[in-house]
PDB file of N, CA and C in Angstrom:
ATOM      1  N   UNK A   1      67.142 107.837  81.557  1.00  0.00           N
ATOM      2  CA  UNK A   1      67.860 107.686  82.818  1.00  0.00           C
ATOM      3  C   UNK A   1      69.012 108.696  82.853  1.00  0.00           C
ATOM      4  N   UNK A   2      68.936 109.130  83.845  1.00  0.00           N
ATOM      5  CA  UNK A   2      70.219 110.394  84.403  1.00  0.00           C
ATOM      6  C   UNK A   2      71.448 109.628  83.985  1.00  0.00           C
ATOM      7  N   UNK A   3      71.931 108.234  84.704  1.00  0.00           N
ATOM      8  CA  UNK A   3      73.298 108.109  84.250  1.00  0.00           C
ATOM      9  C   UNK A   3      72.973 106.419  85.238  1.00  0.00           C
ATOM     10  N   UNK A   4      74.180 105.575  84.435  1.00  0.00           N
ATOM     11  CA  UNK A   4      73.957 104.290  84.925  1.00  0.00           C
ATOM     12  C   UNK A   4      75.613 103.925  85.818  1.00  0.00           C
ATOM     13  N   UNK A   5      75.497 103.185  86.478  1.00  0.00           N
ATOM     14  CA  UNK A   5      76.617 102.363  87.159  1.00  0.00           C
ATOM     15  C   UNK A   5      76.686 100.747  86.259  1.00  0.00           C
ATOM     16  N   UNK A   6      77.768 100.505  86.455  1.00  0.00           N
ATOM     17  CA  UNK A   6      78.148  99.526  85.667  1.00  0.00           C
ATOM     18  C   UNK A   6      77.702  98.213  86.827  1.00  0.00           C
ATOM     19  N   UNK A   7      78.058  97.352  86.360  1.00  0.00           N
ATOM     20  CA  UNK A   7      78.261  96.265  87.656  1.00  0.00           C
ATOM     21  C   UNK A   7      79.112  96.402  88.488  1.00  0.00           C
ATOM     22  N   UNK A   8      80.692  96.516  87.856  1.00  0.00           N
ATOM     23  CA  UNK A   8      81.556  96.849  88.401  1.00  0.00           C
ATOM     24  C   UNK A   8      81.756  98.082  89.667  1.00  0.00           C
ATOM     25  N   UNK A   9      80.785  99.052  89.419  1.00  0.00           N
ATOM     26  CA  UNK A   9      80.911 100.291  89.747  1.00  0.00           C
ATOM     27  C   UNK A   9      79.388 100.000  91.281  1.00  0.00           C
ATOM     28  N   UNK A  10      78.868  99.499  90.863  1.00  0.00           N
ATOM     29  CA  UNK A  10      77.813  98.783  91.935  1.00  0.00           C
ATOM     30  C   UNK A  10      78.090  97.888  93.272  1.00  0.00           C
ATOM     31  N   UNK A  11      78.645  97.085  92.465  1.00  0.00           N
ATOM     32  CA  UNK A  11      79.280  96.095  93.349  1.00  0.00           C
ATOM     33  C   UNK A  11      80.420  96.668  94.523  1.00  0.00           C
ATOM     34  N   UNK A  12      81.412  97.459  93.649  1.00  0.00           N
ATOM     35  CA  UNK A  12      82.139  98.356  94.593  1.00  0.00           C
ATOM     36  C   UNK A  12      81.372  99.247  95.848  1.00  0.00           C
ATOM     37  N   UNK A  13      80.788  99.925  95.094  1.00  0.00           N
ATOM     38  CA  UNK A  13      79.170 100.411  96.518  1.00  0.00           C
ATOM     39  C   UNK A  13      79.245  99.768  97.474  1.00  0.00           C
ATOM     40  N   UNK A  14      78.600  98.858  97.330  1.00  0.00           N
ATOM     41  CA  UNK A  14      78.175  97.105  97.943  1.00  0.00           C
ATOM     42  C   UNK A  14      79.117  97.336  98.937  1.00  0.00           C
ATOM     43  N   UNK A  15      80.411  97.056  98.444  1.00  0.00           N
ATOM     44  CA  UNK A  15      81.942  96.039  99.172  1.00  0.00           C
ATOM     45  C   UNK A  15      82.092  97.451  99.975  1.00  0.00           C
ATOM     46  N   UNK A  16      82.084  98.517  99.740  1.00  0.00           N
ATOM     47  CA  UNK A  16      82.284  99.767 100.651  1.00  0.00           C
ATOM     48  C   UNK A  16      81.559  99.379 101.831  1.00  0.00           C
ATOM     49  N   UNK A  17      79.917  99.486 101.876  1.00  0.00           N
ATOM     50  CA  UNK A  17      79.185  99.648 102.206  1.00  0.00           C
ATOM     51  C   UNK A  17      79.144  98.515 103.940  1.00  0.00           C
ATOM     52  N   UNK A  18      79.495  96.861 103.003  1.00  0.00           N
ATOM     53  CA  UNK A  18      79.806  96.032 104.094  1.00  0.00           C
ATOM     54  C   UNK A  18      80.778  96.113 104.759  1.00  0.00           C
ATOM     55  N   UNK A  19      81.659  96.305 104.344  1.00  0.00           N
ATOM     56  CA  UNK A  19      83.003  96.272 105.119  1.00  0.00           C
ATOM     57  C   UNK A  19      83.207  97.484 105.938  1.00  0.00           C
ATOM     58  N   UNK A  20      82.784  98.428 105.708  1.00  0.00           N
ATOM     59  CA  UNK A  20      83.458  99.719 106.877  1.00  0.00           C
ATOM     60  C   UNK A  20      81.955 100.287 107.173  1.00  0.00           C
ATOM     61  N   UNK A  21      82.121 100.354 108.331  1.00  0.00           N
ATOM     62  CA  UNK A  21      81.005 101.043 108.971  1.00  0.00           C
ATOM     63  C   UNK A  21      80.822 102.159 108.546  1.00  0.00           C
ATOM     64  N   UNK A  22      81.536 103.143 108.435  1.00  0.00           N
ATOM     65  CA  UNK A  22      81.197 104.762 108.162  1.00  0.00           C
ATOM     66  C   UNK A  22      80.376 105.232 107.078  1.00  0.00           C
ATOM     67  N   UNK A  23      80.201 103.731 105.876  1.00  0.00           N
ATOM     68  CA  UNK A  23      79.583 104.249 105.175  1.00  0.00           C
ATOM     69  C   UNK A  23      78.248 102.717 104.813  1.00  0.00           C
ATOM     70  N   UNK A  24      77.912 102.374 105.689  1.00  0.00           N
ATOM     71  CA  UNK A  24      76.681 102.006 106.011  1.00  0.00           C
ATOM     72  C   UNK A  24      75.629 102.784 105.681  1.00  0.00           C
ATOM     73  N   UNK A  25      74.156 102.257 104.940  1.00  0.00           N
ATOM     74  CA  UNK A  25      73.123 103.548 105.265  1.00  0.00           C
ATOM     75  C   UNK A  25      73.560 104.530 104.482  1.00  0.00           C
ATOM     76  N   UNK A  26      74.439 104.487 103.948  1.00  0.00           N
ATOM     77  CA  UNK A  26      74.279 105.626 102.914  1.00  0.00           C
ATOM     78  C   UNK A  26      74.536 105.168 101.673  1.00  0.00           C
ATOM     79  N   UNK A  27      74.323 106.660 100.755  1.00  0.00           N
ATOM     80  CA  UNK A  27      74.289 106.351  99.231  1.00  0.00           C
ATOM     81  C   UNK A  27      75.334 106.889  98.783  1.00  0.00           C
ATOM     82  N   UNK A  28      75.749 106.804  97.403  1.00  0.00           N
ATOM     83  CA  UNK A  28      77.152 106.737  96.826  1.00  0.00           C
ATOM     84  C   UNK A  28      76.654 108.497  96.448  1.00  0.00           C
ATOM     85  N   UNK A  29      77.084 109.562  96.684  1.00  0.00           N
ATOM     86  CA  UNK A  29      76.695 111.042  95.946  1.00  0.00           C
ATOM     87  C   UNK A  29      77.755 111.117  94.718  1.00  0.00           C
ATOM     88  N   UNK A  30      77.388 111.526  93.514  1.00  0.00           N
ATOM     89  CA  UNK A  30      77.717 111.871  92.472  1.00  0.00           C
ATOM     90  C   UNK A  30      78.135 113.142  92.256  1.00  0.00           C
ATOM     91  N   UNK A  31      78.790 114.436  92.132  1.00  0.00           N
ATOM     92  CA  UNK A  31      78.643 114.967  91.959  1.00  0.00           C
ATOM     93  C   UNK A  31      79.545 115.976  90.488  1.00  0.00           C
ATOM     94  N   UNK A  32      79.779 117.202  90.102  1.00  0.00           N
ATOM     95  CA  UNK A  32      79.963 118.181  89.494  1.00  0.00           C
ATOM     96  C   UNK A  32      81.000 118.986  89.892  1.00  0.00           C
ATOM     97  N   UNK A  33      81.575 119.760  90.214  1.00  0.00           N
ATOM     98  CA  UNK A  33      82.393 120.915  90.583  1.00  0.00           C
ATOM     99  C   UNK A  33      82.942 121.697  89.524  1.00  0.00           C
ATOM    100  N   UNK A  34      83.415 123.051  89.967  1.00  0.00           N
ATOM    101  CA  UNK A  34      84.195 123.812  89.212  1.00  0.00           C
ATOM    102  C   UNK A  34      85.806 123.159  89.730  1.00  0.00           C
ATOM    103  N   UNK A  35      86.618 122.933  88.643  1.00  0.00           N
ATOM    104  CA  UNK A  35      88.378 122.841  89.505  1.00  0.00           C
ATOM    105  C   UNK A  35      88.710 121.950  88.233  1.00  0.00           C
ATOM    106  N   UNK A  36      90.001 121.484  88.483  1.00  0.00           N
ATOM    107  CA  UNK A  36      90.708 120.912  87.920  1.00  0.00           C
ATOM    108  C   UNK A  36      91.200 121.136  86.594  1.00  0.00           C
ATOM    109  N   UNK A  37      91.948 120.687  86.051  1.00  0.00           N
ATOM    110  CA  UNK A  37      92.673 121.036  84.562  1.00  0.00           C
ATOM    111  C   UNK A  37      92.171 121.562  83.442  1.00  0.00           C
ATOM    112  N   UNK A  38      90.925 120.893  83.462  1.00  0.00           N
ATOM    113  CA  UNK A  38      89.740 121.279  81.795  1.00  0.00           C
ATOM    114  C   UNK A  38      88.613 122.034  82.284  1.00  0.00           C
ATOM    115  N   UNK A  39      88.674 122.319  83.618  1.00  0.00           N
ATOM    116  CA  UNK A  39      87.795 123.281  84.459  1.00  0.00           C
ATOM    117  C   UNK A  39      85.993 122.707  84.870  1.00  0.00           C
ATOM    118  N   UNK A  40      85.985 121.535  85.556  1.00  0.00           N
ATOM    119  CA  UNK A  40      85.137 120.686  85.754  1.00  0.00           C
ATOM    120  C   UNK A  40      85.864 119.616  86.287  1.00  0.00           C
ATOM    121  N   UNK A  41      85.486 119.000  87.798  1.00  0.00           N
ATOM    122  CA  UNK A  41      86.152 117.463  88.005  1.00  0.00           C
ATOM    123  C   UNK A  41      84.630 117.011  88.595  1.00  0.00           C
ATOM    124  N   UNK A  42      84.950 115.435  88.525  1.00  0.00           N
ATOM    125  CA  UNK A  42      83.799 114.858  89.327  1.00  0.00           C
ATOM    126  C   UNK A  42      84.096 114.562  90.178  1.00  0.00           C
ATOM    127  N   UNK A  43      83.138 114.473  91.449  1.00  0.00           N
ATOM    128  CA  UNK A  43      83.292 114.343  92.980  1.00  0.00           C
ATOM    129  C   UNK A  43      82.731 112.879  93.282  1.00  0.00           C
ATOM    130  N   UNK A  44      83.023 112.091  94.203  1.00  0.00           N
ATOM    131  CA  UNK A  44      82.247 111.065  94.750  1.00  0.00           C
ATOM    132  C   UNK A  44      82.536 111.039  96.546  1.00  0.00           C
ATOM    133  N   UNK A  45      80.985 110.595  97.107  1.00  0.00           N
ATOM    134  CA  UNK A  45      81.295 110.556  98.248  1.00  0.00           C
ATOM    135  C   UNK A  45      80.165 109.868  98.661  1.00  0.00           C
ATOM    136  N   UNK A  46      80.066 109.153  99.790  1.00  0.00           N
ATOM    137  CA  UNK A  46      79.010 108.585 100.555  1.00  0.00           C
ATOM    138  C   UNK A  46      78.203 109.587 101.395  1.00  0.00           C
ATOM    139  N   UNK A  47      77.008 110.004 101.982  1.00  0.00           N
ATOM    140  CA  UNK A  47      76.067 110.476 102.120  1.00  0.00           C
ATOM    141  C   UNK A  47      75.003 110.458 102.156  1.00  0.00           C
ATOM    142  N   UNK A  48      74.532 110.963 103.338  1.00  0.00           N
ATOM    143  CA  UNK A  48      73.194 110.792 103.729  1.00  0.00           C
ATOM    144  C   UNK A  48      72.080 111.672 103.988  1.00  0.00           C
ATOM    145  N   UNK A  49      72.601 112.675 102.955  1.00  0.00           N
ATOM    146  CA  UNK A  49      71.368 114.283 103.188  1.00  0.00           C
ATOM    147  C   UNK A  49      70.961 114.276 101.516  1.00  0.00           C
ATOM    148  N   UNK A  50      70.003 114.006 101.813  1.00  0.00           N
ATOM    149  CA  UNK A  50      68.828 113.487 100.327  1.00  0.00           C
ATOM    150  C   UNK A  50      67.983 115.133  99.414  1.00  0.00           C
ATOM    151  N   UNK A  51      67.914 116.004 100.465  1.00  0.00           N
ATOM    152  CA  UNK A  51      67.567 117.096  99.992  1.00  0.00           C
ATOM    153  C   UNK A  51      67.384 117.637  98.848  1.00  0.00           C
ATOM    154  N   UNK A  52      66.681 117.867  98.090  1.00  0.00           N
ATOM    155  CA  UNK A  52      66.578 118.271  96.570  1.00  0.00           C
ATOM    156  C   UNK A  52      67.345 117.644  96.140  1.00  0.00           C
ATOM    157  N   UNK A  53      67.608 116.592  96.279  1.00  0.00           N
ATOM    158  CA  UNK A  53      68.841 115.818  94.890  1.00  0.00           C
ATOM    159  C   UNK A  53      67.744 115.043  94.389  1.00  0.00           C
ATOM    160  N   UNK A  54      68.307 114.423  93.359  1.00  0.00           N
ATOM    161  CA  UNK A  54      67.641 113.609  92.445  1.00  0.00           C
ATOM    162  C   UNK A  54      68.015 112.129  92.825  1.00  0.00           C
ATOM    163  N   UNK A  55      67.125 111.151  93.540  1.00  0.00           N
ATOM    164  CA  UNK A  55      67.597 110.217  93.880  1.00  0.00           C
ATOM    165  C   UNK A  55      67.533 108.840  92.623  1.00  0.00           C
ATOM    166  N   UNK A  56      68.641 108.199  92.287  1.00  0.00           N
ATOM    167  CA  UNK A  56      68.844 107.128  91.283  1.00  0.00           C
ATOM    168  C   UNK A  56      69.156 105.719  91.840  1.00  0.00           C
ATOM    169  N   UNK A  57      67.705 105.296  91.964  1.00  0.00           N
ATOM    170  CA  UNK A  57      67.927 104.193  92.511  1.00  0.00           C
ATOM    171  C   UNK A  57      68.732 102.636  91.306  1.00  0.00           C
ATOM    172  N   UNK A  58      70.147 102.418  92.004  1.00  0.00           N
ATOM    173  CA  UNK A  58      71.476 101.733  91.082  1.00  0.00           C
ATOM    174  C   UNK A  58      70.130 100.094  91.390  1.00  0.00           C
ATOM    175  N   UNK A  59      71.065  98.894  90.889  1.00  0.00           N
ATOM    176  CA  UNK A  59      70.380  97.474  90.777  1.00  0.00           C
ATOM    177  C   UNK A  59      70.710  97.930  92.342  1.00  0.00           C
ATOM    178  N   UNK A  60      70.300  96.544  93.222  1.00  0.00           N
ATOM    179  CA  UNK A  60      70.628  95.564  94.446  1.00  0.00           C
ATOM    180  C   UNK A  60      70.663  96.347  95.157  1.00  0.00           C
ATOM    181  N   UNK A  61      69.860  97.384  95.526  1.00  0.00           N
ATOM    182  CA  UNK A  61      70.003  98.435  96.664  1.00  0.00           C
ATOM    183  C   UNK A  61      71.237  99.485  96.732  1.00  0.00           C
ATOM    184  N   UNK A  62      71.270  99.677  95.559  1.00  0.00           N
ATOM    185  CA  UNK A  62      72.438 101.066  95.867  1.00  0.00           C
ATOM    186  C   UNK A  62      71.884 102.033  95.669  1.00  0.00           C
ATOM    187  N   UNK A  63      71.569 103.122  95.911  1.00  0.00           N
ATOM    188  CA  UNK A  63      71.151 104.421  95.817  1.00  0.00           C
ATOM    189  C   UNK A  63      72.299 105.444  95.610  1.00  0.00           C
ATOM    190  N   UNK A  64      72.148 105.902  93.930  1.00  0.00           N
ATOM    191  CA  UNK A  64      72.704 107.238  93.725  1.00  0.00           C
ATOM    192  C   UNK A  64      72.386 108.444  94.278  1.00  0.00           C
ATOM    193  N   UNK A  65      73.019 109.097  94.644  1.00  0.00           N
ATOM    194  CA  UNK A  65      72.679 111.303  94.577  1.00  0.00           C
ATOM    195  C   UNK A  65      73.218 111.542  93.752  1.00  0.00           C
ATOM    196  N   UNK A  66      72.723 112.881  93.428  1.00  0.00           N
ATOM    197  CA  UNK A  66      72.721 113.501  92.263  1.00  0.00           C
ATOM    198  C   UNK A  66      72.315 114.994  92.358  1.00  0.00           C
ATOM    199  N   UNK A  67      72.688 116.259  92.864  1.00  0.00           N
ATOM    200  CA  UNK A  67      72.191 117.466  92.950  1.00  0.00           C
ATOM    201  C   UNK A  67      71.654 117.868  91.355  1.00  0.00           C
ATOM    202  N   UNK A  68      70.980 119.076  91.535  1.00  0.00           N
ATOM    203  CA  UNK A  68      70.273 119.390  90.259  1.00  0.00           C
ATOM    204  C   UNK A  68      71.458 120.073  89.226  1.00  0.00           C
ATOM    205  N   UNK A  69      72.228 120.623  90.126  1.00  0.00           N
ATOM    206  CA  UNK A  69      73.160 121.608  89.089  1.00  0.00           C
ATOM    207  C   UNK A  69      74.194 120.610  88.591  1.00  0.00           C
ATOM    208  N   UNK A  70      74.902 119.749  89.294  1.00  0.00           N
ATOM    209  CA  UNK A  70      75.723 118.136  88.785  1.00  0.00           C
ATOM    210  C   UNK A  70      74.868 117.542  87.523  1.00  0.00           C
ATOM    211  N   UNK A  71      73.370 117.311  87.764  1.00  0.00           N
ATOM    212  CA  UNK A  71      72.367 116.487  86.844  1.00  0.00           C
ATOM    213  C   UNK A  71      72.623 116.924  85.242  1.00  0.00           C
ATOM    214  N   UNK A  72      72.626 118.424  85.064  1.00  0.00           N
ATOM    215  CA  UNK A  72      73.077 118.662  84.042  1.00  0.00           C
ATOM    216  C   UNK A  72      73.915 118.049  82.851  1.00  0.00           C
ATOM    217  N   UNK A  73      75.334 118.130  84.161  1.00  0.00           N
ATOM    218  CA  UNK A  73      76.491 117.606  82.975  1.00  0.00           C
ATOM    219  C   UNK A  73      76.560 116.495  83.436  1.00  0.00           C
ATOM    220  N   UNK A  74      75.649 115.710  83.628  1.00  0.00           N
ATOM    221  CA  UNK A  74      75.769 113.922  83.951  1.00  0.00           C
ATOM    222  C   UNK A  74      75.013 113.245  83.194  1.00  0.00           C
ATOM    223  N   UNK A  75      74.070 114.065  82.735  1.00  0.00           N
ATOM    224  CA  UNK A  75      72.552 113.240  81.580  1.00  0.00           C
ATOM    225  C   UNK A  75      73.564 112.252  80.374  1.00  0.00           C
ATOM    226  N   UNK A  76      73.222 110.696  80.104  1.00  0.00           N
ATOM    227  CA  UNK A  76      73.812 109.793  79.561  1.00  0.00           C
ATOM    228  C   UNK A  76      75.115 109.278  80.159  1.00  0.00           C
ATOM    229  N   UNK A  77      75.505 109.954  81.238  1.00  0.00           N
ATOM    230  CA  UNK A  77      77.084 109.451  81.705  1.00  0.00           C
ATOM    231  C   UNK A  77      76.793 108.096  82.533  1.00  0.00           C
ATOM    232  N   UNK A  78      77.879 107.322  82.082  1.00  0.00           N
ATOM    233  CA  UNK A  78      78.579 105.725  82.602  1.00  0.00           C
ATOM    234  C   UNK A  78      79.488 106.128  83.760  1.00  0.00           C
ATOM    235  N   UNK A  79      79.323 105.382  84.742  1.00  0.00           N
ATOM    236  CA  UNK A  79      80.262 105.377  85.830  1.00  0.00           C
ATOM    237  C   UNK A  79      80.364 104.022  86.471  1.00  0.00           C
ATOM    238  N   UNK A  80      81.744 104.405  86.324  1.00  0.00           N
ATOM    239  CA  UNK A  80      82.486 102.550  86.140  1.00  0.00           C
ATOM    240  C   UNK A  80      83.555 102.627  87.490  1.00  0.00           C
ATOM    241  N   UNK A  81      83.943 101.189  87.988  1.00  0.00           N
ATOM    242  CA  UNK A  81      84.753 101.458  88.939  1.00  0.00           C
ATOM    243  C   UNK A  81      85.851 100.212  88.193  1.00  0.00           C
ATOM    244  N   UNK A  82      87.454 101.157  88.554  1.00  0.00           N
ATOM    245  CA  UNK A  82      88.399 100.446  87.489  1.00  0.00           C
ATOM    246  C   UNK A  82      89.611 100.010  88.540  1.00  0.00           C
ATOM    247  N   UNK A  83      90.311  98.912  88.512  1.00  0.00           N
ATOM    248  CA  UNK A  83      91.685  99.041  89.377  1.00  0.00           C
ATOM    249  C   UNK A  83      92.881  98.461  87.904  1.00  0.00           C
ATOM    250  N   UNK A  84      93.726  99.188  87.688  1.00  0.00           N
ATOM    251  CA  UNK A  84      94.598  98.941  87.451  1.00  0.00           C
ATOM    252  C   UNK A  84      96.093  99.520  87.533  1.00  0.00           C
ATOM    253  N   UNK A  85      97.282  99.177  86.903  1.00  0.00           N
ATOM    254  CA  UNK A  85      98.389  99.429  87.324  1.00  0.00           C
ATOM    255  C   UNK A  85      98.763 100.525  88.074  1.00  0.00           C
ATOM    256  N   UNK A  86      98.054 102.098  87.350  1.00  0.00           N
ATOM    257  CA  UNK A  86      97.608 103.397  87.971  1.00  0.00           C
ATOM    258  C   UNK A  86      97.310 103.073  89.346  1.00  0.00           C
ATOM    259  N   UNK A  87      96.529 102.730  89.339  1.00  0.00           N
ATOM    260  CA  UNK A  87      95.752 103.233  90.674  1.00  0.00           C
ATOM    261  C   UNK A  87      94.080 102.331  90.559  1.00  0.00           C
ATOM    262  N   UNK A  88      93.396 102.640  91.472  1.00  0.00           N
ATOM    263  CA  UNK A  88      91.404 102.461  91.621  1.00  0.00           C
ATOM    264  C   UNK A  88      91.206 103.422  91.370  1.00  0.00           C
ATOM    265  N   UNK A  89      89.972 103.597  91.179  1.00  0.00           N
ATOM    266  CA  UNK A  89      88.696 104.377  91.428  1.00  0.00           C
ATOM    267  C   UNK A  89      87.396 104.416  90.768  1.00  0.00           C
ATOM    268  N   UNK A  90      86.525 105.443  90.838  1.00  0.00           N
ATOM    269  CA  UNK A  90      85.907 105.128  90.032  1.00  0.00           C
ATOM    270  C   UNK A  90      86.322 105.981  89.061  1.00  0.00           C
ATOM    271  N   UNK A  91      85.360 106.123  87.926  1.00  0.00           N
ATOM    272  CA  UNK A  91      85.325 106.610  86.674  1.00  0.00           C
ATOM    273  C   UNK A  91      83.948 107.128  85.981  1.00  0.00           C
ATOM    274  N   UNK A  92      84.099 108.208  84.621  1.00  0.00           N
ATOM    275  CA  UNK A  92      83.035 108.698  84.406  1.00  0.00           C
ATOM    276  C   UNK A  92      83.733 108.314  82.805  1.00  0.00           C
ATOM    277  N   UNK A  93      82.230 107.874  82.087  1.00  0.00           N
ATOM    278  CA  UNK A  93      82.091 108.155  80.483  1.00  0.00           C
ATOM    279  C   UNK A  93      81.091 108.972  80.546  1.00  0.00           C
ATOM    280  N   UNK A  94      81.234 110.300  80.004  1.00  0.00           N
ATOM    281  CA  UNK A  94      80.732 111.388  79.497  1.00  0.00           C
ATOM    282  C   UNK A  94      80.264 111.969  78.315  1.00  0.00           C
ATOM    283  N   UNK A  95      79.028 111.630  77.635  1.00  0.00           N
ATOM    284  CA  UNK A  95      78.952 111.924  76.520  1.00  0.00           C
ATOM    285  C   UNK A  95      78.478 113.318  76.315  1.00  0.00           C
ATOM    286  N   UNK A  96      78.573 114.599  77.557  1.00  0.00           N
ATOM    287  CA  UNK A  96      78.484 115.525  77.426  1.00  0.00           C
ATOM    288  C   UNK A  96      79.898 116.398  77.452  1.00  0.00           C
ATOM    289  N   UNK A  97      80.797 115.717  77.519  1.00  0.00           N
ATOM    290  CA  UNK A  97      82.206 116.243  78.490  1.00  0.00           C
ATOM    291  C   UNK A  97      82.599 116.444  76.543  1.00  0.00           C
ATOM    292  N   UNK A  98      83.645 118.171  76.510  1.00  0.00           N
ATOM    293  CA  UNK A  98      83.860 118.262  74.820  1.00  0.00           C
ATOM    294  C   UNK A  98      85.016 118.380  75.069  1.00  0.00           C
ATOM    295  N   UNK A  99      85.917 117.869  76.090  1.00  0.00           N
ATOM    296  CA  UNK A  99      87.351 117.763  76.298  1.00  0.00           C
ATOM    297  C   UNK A  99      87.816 117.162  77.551  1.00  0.00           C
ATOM    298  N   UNK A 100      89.071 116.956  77.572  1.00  0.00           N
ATOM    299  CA  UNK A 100      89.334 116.542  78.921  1.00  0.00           C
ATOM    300  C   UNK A 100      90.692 116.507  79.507  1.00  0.00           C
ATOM    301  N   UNK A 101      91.465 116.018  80.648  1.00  0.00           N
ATOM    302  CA  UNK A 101      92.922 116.206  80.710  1.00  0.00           C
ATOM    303  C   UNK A 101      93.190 114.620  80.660  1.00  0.00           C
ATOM    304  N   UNK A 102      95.049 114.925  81.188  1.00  0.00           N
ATOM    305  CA  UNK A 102      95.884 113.427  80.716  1.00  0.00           C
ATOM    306  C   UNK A 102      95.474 112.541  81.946  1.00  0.00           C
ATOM    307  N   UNK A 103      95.120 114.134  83.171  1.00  0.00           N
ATOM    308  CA  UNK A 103      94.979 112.766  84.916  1.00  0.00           C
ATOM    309  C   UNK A 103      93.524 112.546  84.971  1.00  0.00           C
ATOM    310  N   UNK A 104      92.435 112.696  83.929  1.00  0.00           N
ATOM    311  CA  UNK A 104      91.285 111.759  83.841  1.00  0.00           C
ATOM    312  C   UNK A 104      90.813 112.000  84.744  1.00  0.00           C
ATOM    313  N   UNK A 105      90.317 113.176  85.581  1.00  0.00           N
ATOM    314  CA  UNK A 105      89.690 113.160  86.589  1.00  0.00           C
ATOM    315  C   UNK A 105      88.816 115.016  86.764  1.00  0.00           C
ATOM    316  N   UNK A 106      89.158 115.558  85.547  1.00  0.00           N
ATOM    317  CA  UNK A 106      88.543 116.620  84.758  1.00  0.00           C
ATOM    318  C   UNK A 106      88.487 117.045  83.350  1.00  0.00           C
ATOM    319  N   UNK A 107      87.059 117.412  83.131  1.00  0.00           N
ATOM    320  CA  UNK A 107      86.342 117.930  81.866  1.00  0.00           C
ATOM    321  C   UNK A 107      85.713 118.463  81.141  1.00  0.00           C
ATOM    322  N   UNK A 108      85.592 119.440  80.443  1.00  0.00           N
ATOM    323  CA  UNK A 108      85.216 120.663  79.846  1.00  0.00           C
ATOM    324  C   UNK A 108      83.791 120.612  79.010  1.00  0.00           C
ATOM    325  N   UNK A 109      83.334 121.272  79.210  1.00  0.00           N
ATOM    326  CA  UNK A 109      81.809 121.218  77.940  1.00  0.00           C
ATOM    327  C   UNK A 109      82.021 122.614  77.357  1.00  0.00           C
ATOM    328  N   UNK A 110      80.915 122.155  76.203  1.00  0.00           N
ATOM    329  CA  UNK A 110      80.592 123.238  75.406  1.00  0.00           C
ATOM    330  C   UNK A 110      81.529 123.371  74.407  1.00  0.00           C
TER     331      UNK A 110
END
């Protein structure tokens, strides 16, 4: 499997999904980028253009995206959704990521 959602991280989907219209009908996108501190951040967004991505169907009807060039540095990654004193959001465990920064939201390979 490309990469799993937790319960936690599912359920959040879910509670998006019912409560605000805008993101009805769509799936949670995963993604990759170049940016941030360790030169790699992860992206998340709701979406509904399926196109060459790799679709990961989560438990209870959630549907991941996943582009091919993201798929890479995501193979074995956990994505969890967390609230505490900080702040929400979600989150990535990365067992490809070979560094990372202090604001947890970029990470380096190789």
């Amino acid at each position: 499997m490309l990469l799993t959602l937790t319960e936690k991280a599912v359920d959040k989907v879910k509670d998006y999904a019912t409560t605000n219209d805008k993101y009805k009908g769509k799936s949670l996108r995963i993604f990759v980028q170049g940016g941030g501190c360790s030169g790699y951040q992860y992206g998340f967004a709701f979406d509904d253009q399926k196109d060459g991505d790799e679709i990961i169907s989560g438990s209870d009807d959630v549907q991941v995206l996943v582009d091919p060039q993201s798929a890479q540095f995501l193979k074995g990654a956990v994505v969890d959704f967390i609230e505490d004193l900080r702040g929400s959001g979600f989150t990535v465990q990365n067992p490809n990521a070979s560094g990372g920064c202090g604001c947890g939201s970029s990470f380096s390979c190789g």
